[in-house]
N, C-alpha and C. Protein backbone atom coordinates (compact mmCIF):
# COMPACT_ATOMS: atom_id res chain seq x y z
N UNK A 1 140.98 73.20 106.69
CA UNK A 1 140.84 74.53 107.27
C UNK A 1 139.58 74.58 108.12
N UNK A 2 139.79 74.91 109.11
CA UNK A 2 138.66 75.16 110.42
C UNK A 2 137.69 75.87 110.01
N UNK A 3 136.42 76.13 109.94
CA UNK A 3 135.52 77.39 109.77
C UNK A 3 134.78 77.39 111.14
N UNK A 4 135.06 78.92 111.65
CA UNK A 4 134.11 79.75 112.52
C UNK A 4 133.82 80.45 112.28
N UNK A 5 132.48 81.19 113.14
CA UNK A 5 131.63 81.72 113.13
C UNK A 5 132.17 83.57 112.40
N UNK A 6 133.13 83.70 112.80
CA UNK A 6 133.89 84.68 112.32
C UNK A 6 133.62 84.77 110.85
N UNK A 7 134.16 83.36 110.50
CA UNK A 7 134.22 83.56 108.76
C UNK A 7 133.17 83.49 107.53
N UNK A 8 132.30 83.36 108.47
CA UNK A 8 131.26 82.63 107.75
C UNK A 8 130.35 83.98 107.72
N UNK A 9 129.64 84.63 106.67
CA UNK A 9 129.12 85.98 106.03
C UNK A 9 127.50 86.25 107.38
N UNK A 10 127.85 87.61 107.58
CA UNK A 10 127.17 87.87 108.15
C UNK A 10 125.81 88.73 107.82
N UNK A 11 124.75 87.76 107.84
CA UNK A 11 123.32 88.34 107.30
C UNK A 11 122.09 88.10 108.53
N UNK A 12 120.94 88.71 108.45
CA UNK A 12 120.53 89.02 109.53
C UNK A 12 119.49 88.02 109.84
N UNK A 13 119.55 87.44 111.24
CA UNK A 13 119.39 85.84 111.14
C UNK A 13 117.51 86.15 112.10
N UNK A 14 117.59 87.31 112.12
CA UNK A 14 115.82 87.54 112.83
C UNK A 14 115.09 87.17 111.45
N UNK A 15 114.02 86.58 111.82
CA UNK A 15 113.11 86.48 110.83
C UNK A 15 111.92 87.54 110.44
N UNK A 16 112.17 88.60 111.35
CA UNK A 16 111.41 89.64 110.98
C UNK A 16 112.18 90.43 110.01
N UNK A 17 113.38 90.66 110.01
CA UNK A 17 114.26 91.22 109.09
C UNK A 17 114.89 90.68 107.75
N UNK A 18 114.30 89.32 107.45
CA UNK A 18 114.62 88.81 106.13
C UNK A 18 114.11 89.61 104.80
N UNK A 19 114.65 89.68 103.68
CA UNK A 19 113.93 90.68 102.75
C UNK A 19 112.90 89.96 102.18
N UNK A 20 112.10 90.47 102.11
CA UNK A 20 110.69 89.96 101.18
C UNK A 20 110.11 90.69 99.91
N UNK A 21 109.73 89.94 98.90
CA UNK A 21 109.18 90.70 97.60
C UNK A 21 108.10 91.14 97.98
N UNK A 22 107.77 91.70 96.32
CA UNK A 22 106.36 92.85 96.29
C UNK A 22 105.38 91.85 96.65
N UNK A 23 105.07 90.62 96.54
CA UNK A 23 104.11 90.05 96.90
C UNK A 23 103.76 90.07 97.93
N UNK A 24 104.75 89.94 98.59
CA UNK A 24 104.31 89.65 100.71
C UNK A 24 104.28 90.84 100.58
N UNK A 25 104.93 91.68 100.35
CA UNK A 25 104.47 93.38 100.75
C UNK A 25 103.35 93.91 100.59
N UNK A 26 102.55 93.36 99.84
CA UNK A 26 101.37 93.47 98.97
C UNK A 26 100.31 92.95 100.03
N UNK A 27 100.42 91.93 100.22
CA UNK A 27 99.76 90.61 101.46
C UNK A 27 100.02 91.20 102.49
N UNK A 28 101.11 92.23 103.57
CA UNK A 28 100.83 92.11 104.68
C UNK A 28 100.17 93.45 104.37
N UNK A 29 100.65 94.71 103.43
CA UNK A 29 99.58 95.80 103.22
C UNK A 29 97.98 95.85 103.02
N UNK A 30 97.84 94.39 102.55
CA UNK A 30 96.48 94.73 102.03
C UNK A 30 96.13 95.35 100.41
N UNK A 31 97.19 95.30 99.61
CA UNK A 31 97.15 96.49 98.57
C UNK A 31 97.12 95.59 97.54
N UNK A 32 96.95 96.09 96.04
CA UNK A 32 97.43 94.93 95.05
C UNK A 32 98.92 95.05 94.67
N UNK A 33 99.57 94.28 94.01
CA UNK A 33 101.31 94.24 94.09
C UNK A 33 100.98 95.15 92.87
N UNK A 34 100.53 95.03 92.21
CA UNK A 34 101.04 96.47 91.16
C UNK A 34 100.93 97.60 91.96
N UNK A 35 100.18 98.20 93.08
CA UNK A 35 100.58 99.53 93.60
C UNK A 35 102.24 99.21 94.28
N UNK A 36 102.30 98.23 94.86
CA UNK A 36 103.73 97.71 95.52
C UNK A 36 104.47 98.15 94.82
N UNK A 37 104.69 98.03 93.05
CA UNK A 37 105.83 97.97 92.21
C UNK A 37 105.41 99.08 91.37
N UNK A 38 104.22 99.75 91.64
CA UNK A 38 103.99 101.30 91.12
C UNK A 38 105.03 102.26 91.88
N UNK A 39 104.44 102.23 93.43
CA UNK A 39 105.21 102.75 94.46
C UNK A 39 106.68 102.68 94.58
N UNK A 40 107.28 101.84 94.21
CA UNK A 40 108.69 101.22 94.21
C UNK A 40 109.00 101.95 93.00
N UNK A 41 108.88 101.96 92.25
CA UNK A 41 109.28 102.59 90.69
C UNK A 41 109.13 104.42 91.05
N UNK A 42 107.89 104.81 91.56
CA UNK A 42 108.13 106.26 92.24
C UNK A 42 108.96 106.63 93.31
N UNK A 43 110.09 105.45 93.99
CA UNK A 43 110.69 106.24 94.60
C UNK A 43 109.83 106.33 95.89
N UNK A 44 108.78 105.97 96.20
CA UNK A 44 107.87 106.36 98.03
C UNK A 44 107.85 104.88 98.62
N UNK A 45 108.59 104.45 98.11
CA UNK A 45 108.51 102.95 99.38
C UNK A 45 110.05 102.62 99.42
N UNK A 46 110.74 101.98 100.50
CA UNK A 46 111.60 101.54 101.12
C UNK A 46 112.24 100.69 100.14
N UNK A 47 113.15 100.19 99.86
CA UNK A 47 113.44 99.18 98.64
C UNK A 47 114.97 98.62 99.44
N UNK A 48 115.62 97.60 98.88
CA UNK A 48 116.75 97.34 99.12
C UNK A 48 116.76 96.50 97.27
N UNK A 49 117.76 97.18 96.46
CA UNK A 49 118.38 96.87 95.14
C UNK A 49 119.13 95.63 95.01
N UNK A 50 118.77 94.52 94.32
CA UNK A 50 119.58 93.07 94.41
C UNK A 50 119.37 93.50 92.49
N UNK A 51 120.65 94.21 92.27
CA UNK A 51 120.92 94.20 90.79
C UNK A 51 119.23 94.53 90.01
N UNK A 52 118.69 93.89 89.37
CA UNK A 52 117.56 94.27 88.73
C UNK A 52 116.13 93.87 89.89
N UNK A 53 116.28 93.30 90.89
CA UNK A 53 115.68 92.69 91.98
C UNK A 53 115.47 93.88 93.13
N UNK A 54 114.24 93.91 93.58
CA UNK A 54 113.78 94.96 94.29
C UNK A 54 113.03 93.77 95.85
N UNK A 55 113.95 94.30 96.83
CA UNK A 55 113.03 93.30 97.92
C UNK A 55 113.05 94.72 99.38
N UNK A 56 112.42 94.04 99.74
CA UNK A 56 112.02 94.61 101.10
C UNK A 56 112.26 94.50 102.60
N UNK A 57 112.52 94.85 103.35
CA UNK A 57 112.53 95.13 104.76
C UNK A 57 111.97 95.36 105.60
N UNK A 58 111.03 94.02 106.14
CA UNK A 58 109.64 94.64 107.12
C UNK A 58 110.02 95.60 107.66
N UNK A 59 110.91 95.63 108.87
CA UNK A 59 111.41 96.48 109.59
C UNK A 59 111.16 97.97 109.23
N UNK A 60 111.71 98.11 107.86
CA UNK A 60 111.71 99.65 107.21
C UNK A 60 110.72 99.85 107.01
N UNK A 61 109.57 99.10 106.03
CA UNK A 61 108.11 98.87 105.90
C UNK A 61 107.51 99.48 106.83
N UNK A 62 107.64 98.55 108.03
CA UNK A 62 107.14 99.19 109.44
C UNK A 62 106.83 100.54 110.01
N UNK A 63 108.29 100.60 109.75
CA UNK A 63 108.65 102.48 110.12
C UNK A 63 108.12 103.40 109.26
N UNK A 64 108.44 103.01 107.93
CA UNK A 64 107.67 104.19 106.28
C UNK A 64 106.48 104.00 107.17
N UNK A 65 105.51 102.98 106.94
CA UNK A 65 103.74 103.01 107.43
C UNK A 65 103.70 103.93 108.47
N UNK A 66 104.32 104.03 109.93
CA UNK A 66 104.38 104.60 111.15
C UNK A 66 104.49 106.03 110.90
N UNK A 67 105.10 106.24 109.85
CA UNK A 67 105.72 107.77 108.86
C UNK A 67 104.29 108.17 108.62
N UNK A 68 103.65 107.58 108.02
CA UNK A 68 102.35 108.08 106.98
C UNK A 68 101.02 108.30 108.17
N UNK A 69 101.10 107.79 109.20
CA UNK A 69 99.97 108.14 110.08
C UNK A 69 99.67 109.39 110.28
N UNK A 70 98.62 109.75 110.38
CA UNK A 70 98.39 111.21 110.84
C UNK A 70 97.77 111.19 112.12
């Protein structure tokens, strides 16, 4: 059986948009990862749910921070 590009699962191939844990979130914020996974547990940061797994979305990251400027 042939495989193309068609069949083969489509996930997002920019490297700015790969999901990243609380750690790098932590590292490009500047913050310690327990506020990362404080914040995440309250509901005020961006999350994407992998079953018990919590990762991130610079992209969204990006935009929340851009949100909070005054």
């Amino acid at each position: 059986m042939n495989t193309t590009d068609h069949d083969e699962p489509r996930f997002h191939r920019n490297a700015e948009d790969r999901l990243i844990d609380a750690h790098e979130v932590a590292g490009r914020l500047g913050v310690p990862v327990s506020w990362v996974y404080a914040q995440t547990r309250a509901g005020r940061l961006p999350t994407v749910r992998l079953g018990r797994y919590y990762r991130y979305r610079p992209s969204t990251i990006a935009t929340w921070l851009a949100g909070l400027e005054a």
